[in-house]
Protein backbone atom coordinates (compact mmCIF):
# COMPACT_ATOMS: atom_id res chain seq x y z
CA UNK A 1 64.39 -14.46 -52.82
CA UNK A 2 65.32 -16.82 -55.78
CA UNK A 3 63.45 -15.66 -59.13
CA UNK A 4 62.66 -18.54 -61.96
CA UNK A 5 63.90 -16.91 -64.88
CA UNK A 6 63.87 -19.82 -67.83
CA UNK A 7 62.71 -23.47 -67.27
CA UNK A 8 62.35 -26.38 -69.54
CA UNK A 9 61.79 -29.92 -69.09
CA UNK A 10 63.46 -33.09 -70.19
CA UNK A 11 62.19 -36.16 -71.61
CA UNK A 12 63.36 -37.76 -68.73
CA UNK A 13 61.37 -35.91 -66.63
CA UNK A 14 64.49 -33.36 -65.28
CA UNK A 15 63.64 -29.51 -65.34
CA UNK A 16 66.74 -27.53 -66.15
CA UNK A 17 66.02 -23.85 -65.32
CA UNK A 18 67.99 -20.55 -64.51
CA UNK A 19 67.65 -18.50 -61.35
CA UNK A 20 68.78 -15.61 -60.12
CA UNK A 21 68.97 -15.80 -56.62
CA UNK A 22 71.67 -15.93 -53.83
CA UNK A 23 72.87 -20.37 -54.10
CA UNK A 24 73.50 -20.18 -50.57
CA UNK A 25 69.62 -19.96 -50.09
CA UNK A 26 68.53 -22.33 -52.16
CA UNK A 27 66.31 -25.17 -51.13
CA UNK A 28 67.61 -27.95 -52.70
CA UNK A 29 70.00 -31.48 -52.15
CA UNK A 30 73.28 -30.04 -53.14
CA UNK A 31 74.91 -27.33 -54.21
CA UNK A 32 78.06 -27.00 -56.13
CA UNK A 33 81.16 -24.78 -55.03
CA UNK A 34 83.20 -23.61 -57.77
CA UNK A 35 86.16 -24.77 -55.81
CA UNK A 36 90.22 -24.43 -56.33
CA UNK A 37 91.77 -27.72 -56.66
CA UNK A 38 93.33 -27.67 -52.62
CA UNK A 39 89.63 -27.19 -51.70
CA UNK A 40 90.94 -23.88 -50.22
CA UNK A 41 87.62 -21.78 -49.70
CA UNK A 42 88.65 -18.22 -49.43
CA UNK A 43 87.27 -16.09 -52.03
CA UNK A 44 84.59 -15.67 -54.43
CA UNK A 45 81.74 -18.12 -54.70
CA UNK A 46 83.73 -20.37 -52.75
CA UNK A 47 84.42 -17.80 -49.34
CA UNK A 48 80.50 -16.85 -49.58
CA UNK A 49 79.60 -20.71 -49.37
CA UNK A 50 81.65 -21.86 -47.18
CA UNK A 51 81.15 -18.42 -44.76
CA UNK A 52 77.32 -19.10 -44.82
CA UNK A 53 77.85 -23.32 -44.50
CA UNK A 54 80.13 -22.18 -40.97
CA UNK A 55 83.64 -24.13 -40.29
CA UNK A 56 82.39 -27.47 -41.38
CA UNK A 57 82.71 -27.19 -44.60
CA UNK A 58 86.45 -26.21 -44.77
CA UNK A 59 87.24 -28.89 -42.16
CA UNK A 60 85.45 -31.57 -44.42
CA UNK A 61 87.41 -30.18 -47.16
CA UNK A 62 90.71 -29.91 -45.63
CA UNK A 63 90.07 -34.01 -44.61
CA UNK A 64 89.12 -34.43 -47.88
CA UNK A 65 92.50 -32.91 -49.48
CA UNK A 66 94.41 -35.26 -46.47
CA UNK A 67 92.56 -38.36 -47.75
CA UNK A 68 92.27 -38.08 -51.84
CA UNK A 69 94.64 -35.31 -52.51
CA UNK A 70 93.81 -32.52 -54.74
CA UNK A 71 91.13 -32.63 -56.84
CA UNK A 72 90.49 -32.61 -60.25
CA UNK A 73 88.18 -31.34 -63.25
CA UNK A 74 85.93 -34.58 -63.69
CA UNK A 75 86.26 -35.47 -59.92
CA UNK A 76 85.01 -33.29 -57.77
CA UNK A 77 84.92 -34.06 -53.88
CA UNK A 78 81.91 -33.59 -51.89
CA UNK A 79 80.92 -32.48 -47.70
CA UNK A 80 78.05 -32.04 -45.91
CA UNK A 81 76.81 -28.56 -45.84
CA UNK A 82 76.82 -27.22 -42.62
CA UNK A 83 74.52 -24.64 -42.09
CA UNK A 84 73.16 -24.27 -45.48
CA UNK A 85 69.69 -25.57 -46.24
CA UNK A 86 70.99 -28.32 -48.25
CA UNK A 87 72.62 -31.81 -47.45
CA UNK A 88 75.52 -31.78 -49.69
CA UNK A 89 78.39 -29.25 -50.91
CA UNK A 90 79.78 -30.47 -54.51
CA UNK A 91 83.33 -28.98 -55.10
CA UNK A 92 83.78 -28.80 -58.42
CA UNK A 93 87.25 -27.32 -59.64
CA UNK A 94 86.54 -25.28 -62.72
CA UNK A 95 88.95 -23.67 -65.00
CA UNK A 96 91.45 -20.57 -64.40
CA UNK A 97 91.39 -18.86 -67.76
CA UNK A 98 94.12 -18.77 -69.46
CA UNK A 99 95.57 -22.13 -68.64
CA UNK A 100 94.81 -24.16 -71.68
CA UNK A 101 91.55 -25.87 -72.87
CA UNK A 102 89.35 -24.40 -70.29
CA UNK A 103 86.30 -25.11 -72.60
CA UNK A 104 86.78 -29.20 -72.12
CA UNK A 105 87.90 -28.39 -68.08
CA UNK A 106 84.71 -26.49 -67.47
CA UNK A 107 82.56 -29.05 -69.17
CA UNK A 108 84.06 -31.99 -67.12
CA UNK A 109 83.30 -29.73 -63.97
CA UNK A 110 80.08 -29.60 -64.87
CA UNK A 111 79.40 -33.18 -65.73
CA UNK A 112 81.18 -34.16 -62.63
CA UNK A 113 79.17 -32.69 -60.51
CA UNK A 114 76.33 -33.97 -62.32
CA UNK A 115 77.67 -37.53 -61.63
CA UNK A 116 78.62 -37.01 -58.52
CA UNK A 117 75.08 -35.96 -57.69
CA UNK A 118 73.80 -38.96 -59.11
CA UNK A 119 76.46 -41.38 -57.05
CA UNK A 120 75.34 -39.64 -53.74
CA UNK A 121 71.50 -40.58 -54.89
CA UNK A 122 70.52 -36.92 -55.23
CA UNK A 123 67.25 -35.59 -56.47
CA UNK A 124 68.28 -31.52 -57.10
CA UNK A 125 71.31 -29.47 -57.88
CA UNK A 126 72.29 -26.26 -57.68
CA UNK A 127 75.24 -24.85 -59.60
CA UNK A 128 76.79 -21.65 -60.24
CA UNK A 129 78.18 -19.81 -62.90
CA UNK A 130 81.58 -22.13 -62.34
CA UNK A 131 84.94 -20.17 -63.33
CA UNK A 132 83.01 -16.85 -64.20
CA UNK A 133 84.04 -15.11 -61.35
CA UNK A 134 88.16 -14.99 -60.01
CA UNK A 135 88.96 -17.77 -62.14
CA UNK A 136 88.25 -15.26 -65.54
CA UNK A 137 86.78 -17.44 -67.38
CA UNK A 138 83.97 -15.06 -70.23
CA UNK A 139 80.62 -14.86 -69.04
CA UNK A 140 78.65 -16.25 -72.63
CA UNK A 141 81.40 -18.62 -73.42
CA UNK A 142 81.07 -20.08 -69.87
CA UNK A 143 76.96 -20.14 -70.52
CA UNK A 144 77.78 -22.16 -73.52
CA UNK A 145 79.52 -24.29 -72.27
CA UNK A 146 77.67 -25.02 -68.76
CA UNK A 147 74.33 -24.85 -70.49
CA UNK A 148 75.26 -27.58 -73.20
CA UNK A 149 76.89 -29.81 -70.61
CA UNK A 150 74.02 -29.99 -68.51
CA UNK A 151 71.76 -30.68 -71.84
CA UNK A 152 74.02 -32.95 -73.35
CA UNK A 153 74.21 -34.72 -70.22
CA UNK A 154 70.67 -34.75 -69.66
CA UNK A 155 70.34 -36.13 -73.55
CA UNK A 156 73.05 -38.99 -72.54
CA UNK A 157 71.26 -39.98 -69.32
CA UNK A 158 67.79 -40.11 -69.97
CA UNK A 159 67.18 -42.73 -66.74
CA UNK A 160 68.61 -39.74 -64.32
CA UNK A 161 66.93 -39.58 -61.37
CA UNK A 162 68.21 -35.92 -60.83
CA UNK A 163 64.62 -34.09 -61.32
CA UNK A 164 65.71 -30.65 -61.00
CA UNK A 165 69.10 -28.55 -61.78
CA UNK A 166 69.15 -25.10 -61.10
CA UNK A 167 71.79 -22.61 -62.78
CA UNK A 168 71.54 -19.70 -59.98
CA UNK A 169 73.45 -16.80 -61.01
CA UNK A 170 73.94 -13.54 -58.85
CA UNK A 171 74.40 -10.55 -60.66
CA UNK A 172 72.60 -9.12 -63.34
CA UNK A 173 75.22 -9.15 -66.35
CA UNK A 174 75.77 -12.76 -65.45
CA UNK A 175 71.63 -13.12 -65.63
CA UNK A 176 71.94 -11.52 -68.94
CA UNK A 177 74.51 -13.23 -70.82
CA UNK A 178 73.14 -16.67 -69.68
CA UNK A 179 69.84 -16.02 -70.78
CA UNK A 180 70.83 -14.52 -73.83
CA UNK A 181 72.40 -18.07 -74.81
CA UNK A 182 69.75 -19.93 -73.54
CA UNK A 183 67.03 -18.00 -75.88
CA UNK A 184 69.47 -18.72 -78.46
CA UNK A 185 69.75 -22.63 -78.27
């Protein structure tokens, strides 16, 4: 069961909140992957999505890959969600730390997926802590960085219709160090 932790609201109208919850639950239009750039989903946030979405979702992503070819930072690629309870899957390739400016790679991962939302006509998004996990990337810098992105974005965008973007995060040291930044902004 998915527990609102923080929640504000935009001028626009878009709540931005953090849950802790399990993403593959969540009620909402999309969710976002935290994907490797061959849309290969075999581990980490990426193995429990597309183990709970069912084969779909790595056949979408495999014709994906044959179509577009691998994807990048500010482009993520997008499939239907199988069995999940939302419509979409974003795949959004974040960072592997240590491989140069993963501050400006996570940030276009995250704005990405906000745009791509927004091209497939989306009203919410759920995204998780992109990178955090296998990738390496540090927990609070990562909440820096995600949290400002989505802010800045909402900021930049105030005719969005997105009206809801959830940051669901699993664990509780994750919960911590993303709340701890948001109290501090």
């Amino acid at each position: 069961m998915s527990k609102i932790l923080r929640q504000e609201q935009f001028l626009s109208g878009l709540r931005f909140q953090i849950i802790q919850g399990d993403i593959t639950q969540e009620e909402v239009d999309a969710i976002v992957n935290a994907a490797n750039a061959h849309l290969q989903h075999g581990g980490g946030v990426a193995g429990v999505i597309s183990r709970a979405g069912g084969p779909e979702i790595q056949a979408e992503s495999n014709a994906w890959i044959a179509e577009h070819g691998s994807v990048s930072h500010a482009e993520p690629a997008y499939t239907t969600a199988g069995f999940l309870p939302c419509r979409y899957v974003i795949h959004a390739v974040g960072p592997i730390w240590g491989s140069g400016d993963e501050d400006a790679k996570l940030n276009a991962a995250v704005t990405g997926s906000l745009q791509c939302a927004e091209k497939l006509d989306l009203r919410s998004l759920a995204l998780p802590a992109i990178s955090t996990g296998i990738y390496g990337f540090p927990l609070k810098r990562a909440a820096n960085v995600i949290i400002s992105a989505i802010r800045k974005y909402s900021a930049q965008n105030p005719n969005t219709q997105l009206e809801l973007i959830s940051l669901v995060l699993y664990d509780n040291s994750t919960v911590e160090d993303f709340l701890n930044v948001w109290d501090r902004d």
